[in-house]
Each structure stands twice: as structure tokens, then as C-alpha cells.
PDB file of N, CA and C in Angstrom:
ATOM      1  N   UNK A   1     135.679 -73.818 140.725  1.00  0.00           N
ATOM      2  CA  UNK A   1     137.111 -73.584 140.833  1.00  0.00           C
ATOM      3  C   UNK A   1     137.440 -72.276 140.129  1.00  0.00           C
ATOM      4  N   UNK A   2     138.605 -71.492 140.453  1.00  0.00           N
ATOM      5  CA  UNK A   2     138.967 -69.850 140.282  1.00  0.00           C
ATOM      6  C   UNK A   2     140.232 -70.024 139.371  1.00  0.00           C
ATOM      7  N   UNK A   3     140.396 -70.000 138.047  1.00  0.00           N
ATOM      8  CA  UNK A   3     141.449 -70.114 137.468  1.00  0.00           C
ATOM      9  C   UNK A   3     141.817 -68.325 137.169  1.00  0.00           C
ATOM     10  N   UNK A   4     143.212 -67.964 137.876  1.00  0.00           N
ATOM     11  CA  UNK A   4     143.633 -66.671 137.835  1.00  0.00           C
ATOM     12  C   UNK A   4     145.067 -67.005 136.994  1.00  0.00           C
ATOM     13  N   UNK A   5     145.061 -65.593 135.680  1.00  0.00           N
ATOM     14  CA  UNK A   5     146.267 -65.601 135.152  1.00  0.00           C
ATOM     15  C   UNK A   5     147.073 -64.583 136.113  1.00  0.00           C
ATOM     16  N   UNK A   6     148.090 -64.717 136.616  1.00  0.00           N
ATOM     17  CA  UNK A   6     149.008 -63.950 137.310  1.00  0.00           C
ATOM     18  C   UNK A   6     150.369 -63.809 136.612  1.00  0.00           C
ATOM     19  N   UNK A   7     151.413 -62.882 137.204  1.00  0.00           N
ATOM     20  CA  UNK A   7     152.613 -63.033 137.218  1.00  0.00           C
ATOM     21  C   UNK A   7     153.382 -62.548 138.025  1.00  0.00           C
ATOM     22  N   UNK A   8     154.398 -63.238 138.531  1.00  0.00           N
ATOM     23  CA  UNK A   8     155.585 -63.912 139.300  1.00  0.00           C
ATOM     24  C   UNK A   8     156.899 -63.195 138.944  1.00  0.00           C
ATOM     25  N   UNK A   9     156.888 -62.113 140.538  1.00  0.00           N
ATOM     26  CA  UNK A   9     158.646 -61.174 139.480  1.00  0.00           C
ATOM     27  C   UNK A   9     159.561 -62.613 140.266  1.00  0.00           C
ATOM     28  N   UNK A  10     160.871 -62.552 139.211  1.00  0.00           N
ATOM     29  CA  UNK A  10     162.006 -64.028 139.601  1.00  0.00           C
ATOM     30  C   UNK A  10     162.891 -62.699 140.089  1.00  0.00           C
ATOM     31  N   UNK A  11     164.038 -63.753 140.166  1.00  0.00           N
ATOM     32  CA  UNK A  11     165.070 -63.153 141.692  1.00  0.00           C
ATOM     33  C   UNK A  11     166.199 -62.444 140.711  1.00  0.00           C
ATOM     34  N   UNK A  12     165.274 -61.549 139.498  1.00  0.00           N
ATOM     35  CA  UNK A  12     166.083 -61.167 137.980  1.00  0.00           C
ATOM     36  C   UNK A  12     164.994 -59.681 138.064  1.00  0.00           C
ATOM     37  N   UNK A  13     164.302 -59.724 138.781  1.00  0.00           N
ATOM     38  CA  UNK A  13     163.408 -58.197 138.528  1.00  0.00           C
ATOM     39  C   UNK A  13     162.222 -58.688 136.914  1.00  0.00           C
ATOM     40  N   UNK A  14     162.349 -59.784 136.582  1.00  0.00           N
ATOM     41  CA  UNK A  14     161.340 -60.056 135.145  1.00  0.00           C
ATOM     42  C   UNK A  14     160.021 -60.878 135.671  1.00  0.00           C
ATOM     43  N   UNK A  15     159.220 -60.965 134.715  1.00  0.00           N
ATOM     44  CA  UNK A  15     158.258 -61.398 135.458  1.00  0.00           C
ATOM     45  C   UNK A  15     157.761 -62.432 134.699  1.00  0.00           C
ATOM     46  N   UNK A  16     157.131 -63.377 135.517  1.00  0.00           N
ATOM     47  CA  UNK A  16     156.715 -64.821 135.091  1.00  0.00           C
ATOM     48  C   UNK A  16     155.545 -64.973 134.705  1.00  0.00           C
ATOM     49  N   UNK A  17     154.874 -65.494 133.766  1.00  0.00           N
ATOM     50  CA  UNK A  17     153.516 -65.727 133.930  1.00  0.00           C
ATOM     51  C   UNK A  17     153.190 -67.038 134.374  1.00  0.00           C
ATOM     52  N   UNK A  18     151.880 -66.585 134.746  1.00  0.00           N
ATOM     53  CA  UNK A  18     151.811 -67.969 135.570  1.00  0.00           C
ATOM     54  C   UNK A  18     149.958 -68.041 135.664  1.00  0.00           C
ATOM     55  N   UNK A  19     149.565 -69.174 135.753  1.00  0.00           N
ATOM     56  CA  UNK A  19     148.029 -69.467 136.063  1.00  0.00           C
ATOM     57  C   UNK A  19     147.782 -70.271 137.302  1.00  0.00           C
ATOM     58  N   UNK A  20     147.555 -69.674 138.109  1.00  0.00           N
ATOM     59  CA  UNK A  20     146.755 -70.517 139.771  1.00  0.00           C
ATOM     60  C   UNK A  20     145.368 -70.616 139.840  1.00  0.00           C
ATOM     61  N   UNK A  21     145.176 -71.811 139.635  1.00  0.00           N
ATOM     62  CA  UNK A  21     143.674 -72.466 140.288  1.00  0.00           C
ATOM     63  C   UNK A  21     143.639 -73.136 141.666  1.00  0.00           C
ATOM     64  N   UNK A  22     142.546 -72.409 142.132  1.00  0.00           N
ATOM     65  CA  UNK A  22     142.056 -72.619 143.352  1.00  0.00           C
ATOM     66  C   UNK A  22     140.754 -73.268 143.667  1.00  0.00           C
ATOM     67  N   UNK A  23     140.582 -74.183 143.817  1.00  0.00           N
ATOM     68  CA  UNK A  23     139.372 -74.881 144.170  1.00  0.00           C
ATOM     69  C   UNK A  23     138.287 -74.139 145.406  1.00  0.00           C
ATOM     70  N   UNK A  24     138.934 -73.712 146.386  1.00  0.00           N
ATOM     71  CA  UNK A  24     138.397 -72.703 147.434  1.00  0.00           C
ATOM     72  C   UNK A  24     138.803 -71.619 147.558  1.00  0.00           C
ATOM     73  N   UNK A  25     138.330 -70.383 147.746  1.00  0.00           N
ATOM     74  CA  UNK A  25     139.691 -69.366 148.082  1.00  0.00           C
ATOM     75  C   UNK A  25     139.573 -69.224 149.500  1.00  0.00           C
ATOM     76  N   UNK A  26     138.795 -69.576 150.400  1.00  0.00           N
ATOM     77  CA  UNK A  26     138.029 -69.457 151.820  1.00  0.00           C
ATOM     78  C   UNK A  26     138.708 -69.970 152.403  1.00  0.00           C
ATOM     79  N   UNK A  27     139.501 -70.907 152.476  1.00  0.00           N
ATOM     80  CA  UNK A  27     140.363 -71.857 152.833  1.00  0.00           C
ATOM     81  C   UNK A  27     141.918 -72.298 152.788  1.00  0.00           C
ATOM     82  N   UNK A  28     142.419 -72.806 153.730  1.00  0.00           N
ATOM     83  CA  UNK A  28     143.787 -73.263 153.358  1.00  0.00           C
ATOM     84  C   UNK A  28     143.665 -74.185 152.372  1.00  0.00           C
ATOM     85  N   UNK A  29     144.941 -74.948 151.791  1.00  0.00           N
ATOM     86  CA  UNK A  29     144.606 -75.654 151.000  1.00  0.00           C
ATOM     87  C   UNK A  29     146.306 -76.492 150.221  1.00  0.00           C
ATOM     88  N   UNK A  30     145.941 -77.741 149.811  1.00  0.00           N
ATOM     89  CA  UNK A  30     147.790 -78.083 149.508  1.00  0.00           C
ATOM     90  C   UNK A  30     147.794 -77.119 148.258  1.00  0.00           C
ATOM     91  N   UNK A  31     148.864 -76.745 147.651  1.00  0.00           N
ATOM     92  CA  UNK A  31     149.128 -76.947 146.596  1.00  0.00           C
ATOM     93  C   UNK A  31     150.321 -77.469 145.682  1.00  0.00           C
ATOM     94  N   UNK A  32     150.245 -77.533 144.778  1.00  0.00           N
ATOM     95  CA  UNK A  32     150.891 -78.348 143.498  1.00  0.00           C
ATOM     96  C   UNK A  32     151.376 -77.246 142.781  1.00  0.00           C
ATOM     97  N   UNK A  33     152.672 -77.490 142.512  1.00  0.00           N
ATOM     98  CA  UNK A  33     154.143 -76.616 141.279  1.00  0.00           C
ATOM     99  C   UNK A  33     153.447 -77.399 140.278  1.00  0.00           C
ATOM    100  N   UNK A  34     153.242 -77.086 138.756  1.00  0.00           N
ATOM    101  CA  UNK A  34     153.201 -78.124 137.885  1.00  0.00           C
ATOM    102  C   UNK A  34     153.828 -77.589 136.499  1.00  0.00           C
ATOM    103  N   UNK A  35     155.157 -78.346 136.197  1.00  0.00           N
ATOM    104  CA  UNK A  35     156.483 -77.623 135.353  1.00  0.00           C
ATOM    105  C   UNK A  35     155.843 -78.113 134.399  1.00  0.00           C
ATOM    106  N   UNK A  36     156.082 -77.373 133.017  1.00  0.00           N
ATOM    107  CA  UNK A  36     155.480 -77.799 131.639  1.00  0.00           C
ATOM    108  C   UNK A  36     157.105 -78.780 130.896  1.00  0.00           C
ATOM    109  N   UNK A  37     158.221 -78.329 131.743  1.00  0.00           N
ATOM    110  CA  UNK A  37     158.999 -79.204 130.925  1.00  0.00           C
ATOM    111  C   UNK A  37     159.964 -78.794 129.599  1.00  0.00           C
ATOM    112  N   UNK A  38     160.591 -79.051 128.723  1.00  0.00           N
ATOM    113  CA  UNK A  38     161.035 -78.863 127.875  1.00  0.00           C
ATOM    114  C   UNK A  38     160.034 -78.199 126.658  1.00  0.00           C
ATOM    115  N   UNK A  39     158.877 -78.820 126.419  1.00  0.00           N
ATOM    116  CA  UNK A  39     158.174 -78.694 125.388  1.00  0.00           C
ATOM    117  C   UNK A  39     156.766 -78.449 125.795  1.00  0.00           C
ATOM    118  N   UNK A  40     156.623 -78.139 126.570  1.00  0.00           N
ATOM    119  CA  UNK A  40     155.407 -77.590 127.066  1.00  0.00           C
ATOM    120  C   UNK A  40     155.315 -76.192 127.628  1.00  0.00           C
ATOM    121  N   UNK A  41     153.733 -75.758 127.867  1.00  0.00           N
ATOM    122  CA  UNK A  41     153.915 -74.570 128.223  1.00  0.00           C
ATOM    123  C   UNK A  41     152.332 -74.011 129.051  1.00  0.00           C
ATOM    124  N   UNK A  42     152.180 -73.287 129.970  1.00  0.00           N
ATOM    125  CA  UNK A  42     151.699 -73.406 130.756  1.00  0.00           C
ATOM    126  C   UNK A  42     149.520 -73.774 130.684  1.00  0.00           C
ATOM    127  N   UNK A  43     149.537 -73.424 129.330  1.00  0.00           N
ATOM    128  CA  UNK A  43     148.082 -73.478 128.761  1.00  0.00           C
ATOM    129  C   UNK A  43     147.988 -74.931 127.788  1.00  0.00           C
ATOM    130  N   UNK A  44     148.803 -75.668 127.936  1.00  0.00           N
ATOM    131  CA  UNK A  44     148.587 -77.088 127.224  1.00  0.00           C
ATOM    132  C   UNK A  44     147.817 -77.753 128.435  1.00  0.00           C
ATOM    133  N   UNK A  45     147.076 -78.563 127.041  1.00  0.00           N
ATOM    134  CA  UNK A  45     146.015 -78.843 127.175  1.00  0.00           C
ATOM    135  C   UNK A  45     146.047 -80.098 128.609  1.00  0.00           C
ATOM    136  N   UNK A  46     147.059 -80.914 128.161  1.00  0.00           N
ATOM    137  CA  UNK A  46     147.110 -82.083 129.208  1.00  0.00           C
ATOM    138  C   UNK A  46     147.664 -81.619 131.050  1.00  0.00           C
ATOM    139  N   UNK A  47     148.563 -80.163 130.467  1.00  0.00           N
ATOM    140  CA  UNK A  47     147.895 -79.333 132.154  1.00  0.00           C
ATOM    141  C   UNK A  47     147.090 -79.288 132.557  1.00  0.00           C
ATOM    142  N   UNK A  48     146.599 -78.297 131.549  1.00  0.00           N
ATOM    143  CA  UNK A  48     144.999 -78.006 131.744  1.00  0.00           C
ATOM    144  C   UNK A  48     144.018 -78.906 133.041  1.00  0.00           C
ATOM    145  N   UNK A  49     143.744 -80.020 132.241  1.00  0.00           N
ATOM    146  CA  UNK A  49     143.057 -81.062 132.861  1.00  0.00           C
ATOM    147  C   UNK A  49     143.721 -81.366 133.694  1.00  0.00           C
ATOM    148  N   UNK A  50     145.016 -81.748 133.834  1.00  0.00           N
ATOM    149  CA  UNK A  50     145.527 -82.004 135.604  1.00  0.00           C
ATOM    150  C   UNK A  50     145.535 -80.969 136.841  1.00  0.00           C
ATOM    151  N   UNK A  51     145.592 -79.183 135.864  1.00  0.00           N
ATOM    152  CA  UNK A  51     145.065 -78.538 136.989  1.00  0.00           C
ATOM    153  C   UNK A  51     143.377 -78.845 137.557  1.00  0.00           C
ATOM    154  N   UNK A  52     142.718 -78.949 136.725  1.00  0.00           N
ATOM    155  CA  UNK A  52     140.956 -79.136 136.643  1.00  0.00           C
ATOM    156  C   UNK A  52     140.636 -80.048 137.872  1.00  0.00           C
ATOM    157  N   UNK A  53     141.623 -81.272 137.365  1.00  0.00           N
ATOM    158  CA  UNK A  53     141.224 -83.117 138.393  1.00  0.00           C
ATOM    159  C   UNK A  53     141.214 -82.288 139.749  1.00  0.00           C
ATOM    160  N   UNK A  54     142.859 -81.878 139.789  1.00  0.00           N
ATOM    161  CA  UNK A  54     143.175 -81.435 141.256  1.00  0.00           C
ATOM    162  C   UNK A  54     142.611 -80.891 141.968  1.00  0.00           C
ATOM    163  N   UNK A  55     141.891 -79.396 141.419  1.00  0.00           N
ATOM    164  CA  UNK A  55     140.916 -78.697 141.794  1.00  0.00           C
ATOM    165  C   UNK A  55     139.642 -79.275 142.528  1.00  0.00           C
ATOM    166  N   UNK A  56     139.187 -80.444 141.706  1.00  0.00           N
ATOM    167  CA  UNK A  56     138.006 -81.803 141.913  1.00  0.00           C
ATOM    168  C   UNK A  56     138.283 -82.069 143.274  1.00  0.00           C
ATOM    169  N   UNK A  57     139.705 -82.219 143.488  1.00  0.00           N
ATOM    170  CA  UNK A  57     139.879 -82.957 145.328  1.00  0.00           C
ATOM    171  C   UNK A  57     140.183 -82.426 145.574  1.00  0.00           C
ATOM    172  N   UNK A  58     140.145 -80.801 145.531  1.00  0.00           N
ATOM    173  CA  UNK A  58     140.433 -79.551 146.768  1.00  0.00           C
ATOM    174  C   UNK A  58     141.927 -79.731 146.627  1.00  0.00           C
ATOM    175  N   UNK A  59     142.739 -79.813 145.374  1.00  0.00           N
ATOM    176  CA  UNK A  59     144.300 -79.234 145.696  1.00  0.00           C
ATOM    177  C   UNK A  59     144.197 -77.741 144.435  1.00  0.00           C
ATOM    178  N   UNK A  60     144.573 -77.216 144.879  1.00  0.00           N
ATOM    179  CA  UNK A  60     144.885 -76.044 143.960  1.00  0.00           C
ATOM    180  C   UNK A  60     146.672 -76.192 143.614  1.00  0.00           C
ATOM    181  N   UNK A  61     146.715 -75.698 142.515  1.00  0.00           N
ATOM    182  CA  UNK A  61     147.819 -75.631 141.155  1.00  0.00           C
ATOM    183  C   UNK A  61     148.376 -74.351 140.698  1.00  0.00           C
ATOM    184  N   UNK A  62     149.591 -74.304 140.637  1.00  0.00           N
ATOM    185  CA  UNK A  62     149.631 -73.248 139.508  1.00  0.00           C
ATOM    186  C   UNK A  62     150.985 -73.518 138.790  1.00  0.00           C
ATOM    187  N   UNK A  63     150.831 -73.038 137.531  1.00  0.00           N
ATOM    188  CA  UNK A  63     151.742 -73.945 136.060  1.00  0.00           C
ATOM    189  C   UNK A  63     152.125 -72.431 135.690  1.00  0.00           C
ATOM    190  N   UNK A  64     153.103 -72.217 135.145  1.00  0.00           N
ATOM    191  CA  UNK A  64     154.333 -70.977 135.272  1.00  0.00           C
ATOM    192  C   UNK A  64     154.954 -71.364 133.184  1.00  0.00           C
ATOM    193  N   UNK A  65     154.681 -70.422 132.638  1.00  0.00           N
ATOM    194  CA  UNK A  65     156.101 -70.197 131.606  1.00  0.00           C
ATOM    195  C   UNK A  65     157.105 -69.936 132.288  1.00  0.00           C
ATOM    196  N   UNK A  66     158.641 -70.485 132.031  1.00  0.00           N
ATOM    197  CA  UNK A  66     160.206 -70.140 132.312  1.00  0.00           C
ATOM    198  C   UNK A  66     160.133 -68.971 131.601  1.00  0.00           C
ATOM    199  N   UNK A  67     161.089 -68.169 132.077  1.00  0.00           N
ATOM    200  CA  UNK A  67     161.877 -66.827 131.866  1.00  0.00           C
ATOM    201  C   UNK A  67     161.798 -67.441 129.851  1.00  0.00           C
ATOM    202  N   UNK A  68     161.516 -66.083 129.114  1.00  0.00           N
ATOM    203  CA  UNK A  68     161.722 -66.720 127.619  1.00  0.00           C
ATOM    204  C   UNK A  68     160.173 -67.136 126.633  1.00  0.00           C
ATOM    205  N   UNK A  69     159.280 -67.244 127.385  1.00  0.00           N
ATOM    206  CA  UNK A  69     158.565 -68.635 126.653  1.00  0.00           C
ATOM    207  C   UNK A  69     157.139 -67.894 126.917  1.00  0.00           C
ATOM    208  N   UNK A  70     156.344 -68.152 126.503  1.00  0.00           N
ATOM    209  CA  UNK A  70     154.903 -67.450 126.584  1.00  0.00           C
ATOM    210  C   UNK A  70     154.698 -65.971 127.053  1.00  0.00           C
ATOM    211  N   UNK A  71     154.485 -65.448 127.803  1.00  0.00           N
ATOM    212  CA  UNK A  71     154.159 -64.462 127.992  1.00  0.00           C
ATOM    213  C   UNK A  71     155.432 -63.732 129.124  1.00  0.00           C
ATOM    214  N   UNK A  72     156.106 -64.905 129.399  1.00  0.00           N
ATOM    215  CA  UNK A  72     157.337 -64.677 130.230  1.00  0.00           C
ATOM    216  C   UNK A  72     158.341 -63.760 129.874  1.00  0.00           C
ATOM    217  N   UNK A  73     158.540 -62.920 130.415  1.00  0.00           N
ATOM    218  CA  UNK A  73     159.946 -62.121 129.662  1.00  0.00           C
ATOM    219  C   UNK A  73     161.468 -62.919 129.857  1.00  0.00           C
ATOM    220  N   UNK A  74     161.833 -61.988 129.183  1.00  0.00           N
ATOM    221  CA  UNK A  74     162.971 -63.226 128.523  1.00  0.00           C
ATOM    222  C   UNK A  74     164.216 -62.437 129.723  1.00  0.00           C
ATOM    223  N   UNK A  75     164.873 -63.108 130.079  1.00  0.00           N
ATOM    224  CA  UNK A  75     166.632 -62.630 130.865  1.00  0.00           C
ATOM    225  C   UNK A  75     168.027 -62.571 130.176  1.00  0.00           C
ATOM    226  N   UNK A  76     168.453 -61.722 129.922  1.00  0.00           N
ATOM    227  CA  UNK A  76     169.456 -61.627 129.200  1.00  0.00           C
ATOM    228  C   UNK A  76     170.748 -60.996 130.422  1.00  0.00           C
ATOM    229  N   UNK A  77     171.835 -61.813 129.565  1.00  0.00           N
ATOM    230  CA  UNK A  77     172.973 -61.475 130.830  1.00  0.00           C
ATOM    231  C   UNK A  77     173.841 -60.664 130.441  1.00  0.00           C
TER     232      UNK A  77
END
């Protein structure tokens, strides 16, 4: 499986970080949004492993910091 750190410009010109794992890249494939939530953030650990499982049955993932929060830039109005 291909775990890529990327980032995601939002509909603000800032940019998101974000990690997509891909189980195939050769291929179509479902994938899975997976929100960290209030208190989470995109490299915790119990992601982690739910991106990993998914990967296991050919779904690829990708888990995003919000605008603000890890490596995400922040939006100010």
C-alpha cells in the first residue's frame, strides 16, 4: 500500500494537508473521507490503522487536517 502526504487548496485559496493511501494505484478503486473530528488529527494513531485495514481490502483513504490544525493553514476573515 502507497501512503502519500499531499495537500488540498479549499474554496479559500489555503491549503489542506492531507494523507491518501492507496492500496493499488493501477486501478480504480472505492474510496473513504476519514474526519479526525474534534480532537483528532490526521496522523493519530487509531486512523492510522483504519487507513492500513482498508488498504488490506483494496479501499483506499485519505484523512485531511481542517483549515488551522497540523500542517493546515489557518483562514482568517
Amino acid at each position: 500500500m502507497k501512503e502519500e502526504s499531499v495537500f488540498i487548496k479549499n474554496r479559500h485559496g489555503l491549503k489542506l494537508a492531507a494523507i491518501v493511501n492507496r492500496p493499488n494505484e493501477s486501478q480504480l478503486l472505492p474510496f473513504i473521507i476519514l474526519l479526525a473530528g474534534f480532537k483528532g488529527y490526521k496522523e493519530e494513531e487509531s486512523y492510522s490503522r483504519l487507513a492500513k485495514a482498508l488498504g488490506e481490502m483494496g479501499i483506499g483513504s485519505i484523512r485531511f487536517d481542517p483549515s488551522g490544525y497540523g500542517k493546515s493553514h489557518l483562514y482568517y476573515r
